[in-house]
C-alpha atoms as a PDB file:
ATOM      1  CA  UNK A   1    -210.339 -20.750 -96.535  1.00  0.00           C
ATOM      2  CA  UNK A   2    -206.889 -21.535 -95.681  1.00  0.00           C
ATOM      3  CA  UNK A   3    -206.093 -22.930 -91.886  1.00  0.00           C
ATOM      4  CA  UNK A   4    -203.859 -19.891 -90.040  1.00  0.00           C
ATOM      5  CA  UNK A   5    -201.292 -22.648 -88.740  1.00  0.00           C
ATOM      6  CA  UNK A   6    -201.022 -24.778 -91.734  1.00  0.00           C
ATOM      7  CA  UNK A   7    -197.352 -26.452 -92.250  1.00  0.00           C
ATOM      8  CA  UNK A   8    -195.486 -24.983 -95.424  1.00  0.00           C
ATOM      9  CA  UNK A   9    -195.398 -27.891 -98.168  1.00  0.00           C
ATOM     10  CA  UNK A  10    -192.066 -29.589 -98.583  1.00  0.00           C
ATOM     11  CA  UNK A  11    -191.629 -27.201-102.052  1.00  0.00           C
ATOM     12  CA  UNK A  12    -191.954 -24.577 -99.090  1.00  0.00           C
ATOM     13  CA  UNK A  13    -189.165 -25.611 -97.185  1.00  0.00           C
ATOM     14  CA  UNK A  14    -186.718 -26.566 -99.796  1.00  0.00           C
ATOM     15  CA  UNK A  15    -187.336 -23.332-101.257  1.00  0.00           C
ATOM     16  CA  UNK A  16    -186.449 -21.778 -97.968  1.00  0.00           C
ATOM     17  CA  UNK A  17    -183.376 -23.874 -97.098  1.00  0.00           C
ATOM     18  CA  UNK A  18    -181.731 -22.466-100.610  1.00  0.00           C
ATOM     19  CA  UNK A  19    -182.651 -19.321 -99.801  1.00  0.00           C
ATOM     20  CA  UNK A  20    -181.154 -19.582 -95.917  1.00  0.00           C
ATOM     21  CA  UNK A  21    -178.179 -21.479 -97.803  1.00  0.00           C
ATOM     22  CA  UNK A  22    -177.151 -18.188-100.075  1.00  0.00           C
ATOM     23  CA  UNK A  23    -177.373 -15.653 -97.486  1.00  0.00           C
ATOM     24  CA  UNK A  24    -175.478 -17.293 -95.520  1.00  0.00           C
ATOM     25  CA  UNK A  25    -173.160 -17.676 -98.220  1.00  0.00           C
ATOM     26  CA  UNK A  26    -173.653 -14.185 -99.141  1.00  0.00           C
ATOM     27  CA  UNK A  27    -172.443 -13.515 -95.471  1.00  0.00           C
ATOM     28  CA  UNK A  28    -169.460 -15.785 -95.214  1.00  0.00           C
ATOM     29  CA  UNK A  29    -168.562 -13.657 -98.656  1.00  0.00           C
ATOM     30  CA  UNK A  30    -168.909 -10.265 -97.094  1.00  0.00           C
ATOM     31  CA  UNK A  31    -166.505 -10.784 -94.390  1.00  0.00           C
ATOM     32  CA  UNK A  32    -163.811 -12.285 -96.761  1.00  0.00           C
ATOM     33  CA  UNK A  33    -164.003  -9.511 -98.666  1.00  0.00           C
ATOM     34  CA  UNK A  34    -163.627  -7.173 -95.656  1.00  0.00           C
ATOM     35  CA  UNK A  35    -160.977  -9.520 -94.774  1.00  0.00           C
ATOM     36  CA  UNK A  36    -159.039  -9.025 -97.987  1.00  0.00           C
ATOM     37  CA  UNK A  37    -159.156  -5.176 -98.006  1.00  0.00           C
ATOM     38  CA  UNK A  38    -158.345  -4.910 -94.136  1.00  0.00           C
ATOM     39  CA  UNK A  39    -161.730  -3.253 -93.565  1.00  0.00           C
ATOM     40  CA  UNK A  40    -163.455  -3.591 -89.896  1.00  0.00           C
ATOM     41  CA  UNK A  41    -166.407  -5.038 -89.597  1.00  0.00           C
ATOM     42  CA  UNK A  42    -169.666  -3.655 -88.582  1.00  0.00           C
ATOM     43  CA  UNK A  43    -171.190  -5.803 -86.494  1.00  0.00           C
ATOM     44  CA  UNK A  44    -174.540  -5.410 -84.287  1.00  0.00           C
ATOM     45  CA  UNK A  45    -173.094  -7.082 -80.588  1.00  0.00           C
ATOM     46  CA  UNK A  46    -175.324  -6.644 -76.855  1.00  0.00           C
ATOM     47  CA  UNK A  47    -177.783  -4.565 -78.365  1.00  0.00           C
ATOM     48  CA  UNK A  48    -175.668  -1.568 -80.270  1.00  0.00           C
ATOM     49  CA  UNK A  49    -173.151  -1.431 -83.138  1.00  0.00           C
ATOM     50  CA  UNK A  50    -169.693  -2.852 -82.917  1.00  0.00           C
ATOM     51  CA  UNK A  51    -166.391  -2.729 -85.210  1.00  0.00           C
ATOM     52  CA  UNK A  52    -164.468  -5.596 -85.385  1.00  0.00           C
ATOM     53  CA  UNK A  53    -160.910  -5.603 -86.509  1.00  0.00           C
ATOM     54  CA  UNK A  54    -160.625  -7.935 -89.949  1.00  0.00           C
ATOM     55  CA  UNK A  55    -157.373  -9.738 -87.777  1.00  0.00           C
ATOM     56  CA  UNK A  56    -159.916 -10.649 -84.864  1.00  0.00           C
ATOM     57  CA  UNK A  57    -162.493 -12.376 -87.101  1.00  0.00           C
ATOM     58  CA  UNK A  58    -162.120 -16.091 -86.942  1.00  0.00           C
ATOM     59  CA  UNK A  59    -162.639 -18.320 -89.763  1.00  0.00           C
ATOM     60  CA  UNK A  60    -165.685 -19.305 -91.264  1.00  0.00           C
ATOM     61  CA  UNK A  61    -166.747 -22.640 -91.086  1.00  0.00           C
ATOM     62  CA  UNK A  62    -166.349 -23.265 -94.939  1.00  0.00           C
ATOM     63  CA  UNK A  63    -163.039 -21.988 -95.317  1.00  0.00           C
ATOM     64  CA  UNK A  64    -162.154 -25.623 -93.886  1.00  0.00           C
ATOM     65  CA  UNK A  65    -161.611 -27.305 -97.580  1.00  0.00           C
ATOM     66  CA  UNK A  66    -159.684 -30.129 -96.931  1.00  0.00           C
ATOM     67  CA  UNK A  67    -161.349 -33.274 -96.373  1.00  0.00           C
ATOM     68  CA  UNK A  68    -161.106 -34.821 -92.866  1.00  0.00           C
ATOM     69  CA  UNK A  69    -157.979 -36.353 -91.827  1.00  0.00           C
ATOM     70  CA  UNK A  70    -155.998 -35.081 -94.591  1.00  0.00           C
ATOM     71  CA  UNK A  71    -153.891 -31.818 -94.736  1.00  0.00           C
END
């Protein structure tokens, strides 16, 4: 019989950090596409459905490329 609280094995968590990794990533691709074909976003914001304007959506943290200090 298994414990009820038992920690997930380290396979476990690596597994789950990929898997947090590509939705995210799966995310961050969805808005740049909405971005690209000047599409709002739909958005769920203080408990009910919002549309965001493509202009009004900031940049995702990964679209920073450059190394820092250089430009």
């Amino acid at each position: 019989m298994k414990r009820k609280n038992a920690r997930p094995s380290r396979t476990t968590d690596a597994s789950g950090r990929k898997i947090d990794m590509a939705l995210n990533q799966a995310a961050m691709d969805a808005v740049e596409a909405h971005k690209k074909a000047g599409e709002p976003l739909v958005v769920w914001q203080d408990g009910r459905t919002t549309l965001i304007s493509p202009d009004d959506v900031p940049p995702a943290k990964s679209d920073r490329r450059t190394p820092r200090g250089r430009k």
